[in-house]
C-alpha atoms as a PDB file:
ATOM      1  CA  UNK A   1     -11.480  69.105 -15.753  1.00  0.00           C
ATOM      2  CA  UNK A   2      -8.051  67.353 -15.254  1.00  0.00           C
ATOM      3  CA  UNK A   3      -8.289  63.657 -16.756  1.00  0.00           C
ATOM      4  CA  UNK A   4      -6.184  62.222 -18.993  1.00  0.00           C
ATOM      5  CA  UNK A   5      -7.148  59.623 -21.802  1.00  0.00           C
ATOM      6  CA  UNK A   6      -4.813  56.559 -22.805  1.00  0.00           C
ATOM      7  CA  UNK A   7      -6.645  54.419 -25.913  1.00  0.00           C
ATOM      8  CA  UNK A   8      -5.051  51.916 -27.550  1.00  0.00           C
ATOM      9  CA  UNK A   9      -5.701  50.040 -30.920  1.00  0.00           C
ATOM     10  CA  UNK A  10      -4.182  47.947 -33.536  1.00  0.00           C
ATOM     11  CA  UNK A  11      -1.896  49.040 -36.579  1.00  0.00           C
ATOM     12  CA  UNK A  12      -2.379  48.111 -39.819  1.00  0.00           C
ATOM     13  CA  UNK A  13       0.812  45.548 -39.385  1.00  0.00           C
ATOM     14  CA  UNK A  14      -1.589  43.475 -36.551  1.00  0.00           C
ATOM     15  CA  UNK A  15       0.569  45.574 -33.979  1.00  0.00           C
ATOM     16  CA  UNK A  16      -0.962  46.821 -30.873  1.00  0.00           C
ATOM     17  CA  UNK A  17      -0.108  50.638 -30.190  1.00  0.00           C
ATOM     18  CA  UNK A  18      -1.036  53.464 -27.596  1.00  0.00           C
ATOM     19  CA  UNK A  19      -2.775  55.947 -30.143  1.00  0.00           C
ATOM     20  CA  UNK A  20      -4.018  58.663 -27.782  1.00  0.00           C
ATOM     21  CA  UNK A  21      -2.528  59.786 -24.894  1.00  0.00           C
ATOM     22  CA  UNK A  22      -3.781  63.151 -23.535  1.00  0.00           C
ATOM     23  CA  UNK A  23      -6.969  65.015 -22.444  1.00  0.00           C
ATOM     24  CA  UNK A  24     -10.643  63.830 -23.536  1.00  0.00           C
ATOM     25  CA  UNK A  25     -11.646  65.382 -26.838  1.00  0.00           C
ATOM     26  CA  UNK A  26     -14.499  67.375 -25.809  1.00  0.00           C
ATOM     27  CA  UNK A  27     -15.437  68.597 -21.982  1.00  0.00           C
ATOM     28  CA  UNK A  28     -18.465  70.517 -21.908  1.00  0.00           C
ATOM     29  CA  UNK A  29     -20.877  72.165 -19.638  1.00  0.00           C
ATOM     30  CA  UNK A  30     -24.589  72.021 -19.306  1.00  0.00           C
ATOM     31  CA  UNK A  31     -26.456  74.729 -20.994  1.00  0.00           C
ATOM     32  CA  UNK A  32     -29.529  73.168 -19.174  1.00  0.00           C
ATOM     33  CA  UNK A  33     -28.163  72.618 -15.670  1.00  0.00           C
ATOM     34  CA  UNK A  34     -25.538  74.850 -14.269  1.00  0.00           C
ATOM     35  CA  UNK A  35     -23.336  73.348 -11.933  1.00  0.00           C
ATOM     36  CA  UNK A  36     -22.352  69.777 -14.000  1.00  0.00           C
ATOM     37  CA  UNK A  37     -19.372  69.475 -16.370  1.00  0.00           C
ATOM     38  CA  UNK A  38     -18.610  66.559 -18.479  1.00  0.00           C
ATOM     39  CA  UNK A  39     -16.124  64.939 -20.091  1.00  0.00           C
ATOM     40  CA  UNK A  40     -17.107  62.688 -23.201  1.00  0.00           C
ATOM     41  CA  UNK A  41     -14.736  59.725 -23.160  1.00  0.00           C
ATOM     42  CA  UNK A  42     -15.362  57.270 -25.558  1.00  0.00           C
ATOM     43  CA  UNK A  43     -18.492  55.972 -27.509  1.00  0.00           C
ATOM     44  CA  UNK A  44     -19.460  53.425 -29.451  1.00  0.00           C
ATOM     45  CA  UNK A  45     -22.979  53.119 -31.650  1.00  0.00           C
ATOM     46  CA  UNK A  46     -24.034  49.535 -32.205  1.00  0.00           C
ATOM     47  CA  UNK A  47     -21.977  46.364 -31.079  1.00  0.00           C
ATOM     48  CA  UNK A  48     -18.122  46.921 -31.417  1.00  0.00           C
ATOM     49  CA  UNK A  49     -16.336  44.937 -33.936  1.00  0.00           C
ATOM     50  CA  UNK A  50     -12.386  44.161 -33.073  1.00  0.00           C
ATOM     51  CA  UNK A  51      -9.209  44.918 -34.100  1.00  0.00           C
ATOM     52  CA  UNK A  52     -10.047  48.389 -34.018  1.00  0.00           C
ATOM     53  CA  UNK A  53      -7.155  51.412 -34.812  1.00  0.00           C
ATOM     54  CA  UNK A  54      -8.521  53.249 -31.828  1.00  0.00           C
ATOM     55  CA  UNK A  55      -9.567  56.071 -34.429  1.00  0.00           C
ATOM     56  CA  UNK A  56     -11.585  59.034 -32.629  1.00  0.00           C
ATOM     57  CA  UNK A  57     -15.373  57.699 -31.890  1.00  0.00           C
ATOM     58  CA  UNK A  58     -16.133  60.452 -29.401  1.00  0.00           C
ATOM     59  CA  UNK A  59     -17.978  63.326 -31.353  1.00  0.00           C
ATOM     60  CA  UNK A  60     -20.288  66.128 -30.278  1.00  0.00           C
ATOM     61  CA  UNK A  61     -23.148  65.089 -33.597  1.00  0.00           C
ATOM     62  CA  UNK A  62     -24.212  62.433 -31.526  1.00  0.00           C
ATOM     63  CA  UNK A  63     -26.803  61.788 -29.047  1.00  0.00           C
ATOM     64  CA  UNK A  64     -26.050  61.781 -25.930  1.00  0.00           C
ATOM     65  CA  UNK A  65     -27.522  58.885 -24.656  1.00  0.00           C
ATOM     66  CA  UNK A  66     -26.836  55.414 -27.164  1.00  0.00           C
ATOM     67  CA  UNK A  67     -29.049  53.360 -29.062  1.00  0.00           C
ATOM     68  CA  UNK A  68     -29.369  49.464 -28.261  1.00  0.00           C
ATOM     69  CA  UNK A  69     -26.078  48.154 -28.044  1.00  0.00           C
ATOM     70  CA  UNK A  70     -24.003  51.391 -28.019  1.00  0.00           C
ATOM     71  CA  UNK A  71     -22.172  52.952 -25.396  1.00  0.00           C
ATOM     72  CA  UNK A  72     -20.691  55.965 -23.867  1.00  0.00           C
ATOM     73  CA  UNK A  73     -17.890  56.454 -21.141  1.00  0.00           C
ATOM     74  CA  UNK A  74     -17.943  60.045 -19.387  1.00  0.00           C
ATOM     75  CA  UNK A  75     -16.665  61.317 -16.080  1.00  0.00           C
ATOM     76  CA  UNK A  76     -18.970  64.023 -14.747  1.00  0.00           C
ATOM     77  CA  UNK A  77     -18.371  66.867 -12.144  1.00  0.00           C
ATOM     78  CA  UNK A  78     -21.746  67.816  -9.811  1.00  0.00           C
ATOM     79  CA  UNK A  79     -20.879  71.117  -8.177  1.00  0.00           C
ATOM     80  CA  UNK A  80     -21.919  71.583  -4.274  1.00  0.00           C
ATOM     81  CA  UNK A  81     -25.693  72.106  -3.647  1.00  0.00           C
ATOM     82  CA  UNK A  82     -26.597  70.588  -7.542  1.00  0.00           C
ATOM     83  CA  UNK A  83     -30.327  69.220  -7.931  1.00  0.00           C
ATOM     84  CA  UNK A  84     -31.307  70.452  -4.474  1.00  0.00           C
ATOM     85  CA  UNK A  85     -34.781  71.684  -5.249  1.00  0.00           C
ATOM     86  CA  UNK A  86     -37.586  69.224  -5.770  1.00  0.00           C
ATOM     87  CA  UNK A  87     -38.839  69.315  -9.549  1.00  0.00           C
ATOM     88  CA  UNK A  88     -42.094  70.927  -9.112  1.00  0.00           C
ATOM     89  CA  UNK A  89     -41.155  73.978  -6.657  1.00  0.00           C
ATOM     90  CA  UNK A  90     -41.320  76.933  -8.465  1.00  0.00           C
ATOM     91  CA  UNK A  91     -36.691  77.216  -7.648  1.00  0.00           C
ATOM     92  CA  UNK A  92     -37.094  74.585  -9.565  1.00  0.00           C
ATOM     93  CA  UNK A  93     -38.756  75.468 -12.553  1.00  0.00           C
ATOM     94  CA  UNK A  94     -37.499  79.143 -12.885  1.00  0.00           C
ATOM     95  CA  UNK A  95     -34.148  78.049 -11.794  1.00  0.00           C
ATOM     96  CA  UNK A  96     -31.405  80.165  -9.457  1.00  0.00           C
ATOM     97  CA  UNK A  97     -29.206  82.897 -10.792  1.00  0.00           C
ATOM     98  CA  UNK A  98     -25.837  81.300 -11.363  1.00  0.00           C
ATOM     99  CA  UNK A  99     -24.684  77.967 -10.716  1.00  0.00           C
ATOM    100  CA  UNK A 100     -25.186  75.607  -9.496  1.00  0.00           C
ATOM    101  CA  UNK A 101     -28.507  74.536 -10.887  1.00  0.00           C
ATOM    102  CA  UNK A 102     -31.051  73.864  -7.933  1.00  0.00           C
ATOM    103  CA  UNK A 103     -33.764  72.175 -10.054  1.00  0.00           C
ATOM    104  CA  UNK A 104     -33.508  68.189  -9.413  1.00  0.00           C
ATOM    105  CA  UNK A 105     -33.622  66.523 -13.199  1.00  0.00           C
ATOM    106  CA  UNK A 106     -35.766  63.656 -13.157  1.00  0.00           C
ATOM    107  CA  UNK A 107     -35.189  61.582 -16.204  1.00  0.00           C
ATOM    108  CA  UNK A 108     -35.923  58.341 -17.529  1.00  0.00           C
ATOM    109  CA  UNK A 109     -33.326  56.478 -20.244  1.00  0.00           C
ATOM    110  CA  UNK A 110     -33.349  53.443 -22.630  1.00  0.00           C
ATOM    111  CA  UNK A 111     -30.107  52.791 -21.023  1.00  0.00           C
ATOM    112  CA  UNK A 112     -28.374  50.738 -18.280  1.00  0.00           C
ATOM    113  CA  UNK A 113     -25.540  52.657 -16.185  1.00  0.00           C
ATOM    114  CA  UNK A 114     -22.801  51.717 -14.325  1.00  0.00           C
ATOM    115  CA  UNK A 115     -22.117  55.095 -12.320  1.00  0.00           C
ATOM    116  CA  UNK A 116     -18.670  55.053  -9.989  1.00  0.00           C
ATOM    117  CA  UNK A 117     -17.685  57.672  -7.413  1.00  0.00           C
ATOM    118  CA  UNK A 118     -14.363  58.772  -8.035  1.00  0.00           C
ATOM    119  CA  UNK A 119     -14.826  61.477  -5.675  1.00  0.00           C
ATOM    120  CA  UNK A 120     -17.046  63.493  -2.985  1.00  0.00           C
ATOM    121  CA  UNK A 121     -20.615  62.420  -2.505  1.00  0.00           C
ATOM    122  CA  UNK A 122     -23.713  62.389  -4.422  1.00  0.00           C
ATOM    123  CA  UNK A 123     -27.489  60.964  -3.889  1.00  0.00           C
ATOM    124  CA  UNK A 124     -29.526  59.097  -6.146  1.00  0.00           C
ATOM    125  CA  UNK A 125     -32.457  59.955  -6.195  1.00  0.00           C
ATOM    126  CA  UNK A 126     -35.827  58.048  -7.679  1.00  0.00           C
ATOM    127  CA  UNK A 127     -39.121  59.857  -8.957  1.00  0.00           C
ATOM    128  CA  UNK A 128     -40.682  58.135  -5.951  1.00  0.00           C
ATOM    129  CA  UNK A 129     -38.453  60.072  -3.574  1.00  0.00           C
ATOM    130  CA  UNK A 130     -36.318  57.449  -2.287  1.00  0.00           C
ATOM    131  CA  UNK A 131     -32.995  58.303  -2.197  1.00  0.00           C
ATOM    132  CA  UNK A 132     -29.254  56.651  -1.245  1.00  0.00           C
ATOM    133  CA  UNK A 133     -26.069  58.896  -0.987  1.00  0.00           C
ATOM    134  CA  UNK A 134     -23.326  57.361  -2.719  1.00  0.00           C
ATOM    135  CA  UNK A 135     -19.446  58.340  -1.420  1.00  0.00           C
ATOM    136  CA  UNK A 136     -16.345  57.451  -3.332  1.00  0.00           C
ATOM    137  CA  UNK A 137     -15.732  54.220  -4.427  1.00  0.00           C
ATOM    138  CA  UNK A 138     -19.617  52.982  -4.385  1.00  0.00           C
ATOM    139  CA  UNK A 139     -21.312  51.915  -7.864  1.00  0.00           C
ATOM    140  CA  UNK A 140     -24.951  52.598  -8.532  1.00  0.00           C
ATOM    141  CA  UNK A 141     -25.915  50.483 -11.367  1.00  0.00           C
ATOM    142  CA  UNK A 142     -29.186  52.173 -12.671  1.00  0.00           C
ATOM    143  CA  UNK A 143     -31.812  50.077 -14.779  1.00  0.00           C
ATOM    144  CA  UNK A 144     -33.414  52.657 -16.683  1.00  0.00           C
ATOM    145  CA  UNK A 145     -35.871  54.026 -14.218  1.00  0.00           C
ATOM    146  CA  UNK A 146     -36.600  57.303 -13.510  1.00  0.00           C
ATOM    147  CA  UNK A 147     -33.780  58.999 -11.410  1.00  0.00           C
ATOM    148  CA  UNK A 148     -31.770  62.397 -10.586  1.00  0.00           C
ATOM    149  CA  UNK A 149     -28.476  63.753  -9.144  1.00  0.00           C
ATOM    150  CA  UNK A 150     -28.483  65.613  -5.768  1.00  0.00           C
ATOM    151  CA  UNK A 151     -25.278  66.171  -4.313  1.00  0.00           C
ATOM    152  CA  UNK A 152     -25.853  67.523  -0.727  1.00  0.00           C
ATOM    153  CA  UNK A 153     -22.168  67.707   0.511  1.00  0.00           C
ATOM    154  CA  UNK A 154     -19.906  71.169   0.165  1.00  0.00           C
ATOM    155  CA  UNK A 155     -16.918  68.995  -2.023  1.00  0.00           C
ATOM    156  CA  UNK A 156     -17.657  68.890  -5.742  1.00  0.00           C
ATOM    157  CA  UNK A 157     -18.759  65.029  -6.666  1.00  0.00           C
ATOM    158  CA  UNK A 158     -16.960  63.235  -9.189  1.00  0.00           C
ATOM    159  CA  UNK A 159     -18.180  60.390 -11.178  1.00  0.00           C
ATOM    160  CA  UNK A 160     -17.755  58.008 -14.232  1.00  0.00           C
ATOM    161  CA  UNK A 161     -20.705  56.289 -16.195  1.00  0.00           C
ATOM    162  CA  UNK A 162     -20.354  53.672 -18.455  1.00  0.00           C
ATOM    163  CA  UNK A 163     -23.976  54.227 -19.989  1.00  0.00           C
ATOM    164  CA  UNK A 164     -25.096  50.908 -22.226  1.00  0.00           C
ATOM    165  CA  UNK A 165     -27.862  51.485 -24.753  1.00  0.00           C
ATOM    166  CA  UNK A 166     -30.819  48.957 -24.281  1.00  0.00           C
ATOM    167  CA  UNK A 167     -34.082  47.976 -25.658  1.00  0.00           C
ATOM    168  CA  UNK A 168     -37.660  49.308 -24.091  1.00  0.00           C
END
């Protein structure tokens, strides 16, 4: 995954400085669905106090998804034909041979999420079934229900979250 990460923070003079320029620190794949790569951007745990230096907050120790008041930026890559099975079919539950990963991954989250296509298309999809396809430059913004990923188009879909911790 090509992106390239610019952060900025404040020297110990009260200067403001670029003190990152380059690729995210970690970009991994999903040991539990095949077919997804992500890069982990930035995070935060707990309100964020300013000046900051811009030191490294994006480590692999925490949880994925933030407590009340954290955050976490991440750009994700859903390969062609990801979450096409329904949960309960038994493709879905055994899973297919190689990627991608066929089983749709319901899932619920303390969290609200801003998700933007960058690229390609995707479909939300709620537990009830409902469903909306999503093409570049649309914005779901995702209240903590129960949802998956389904991307029915033959281009790899590319897209950011800015996931926000919140209280249940």
């Amino acid at each position: 995954m090509l992106i390239r990460r610019v952060v900025t923070g404040t020297l110990a003079d009260g200067t403001a400085a670029f003190v990152h320029d380059g690729p995210p620190p970690h970009v991994v794949g999903s040991t539990a669905s095949a077919g997804v790569e992500t890069a982990l951007l930035w995070a935060s745990d707990g309100p964020m106090a300013l000046p900051t230096d811009g030191s490294e907050t994006t480590r692999l120790d925490r949880p994925f998804f933030p407590d009340a008041g954290g955050t976490r930026f991440l750009v994700m890559h859903y390969q062609s034909g990801f979450g096409m099975d329904e949960p309960e079919s038994a493709t879905a539950t055994a899973g297919r041979a190689g990627p991608p990963s066929a089983r749709l991954y319901l899932h619920e989250t303390a969290t609200v999420d801003y998700a933007i296509v960058i690229s390609g298309e995707i479909c939300a999809v709620l537990a009830s079934g409902e469903e909306r396809a999503l093409t570049t430059g649309d914005v779901l913004i995702q209240n903590g229900v129960s949802h998956a990923w389904r991307n029915r188009s033959a281009e790899v879909a590319v897209v950011a979250f800015v996931i926000v911790g919140a209280r249940r």
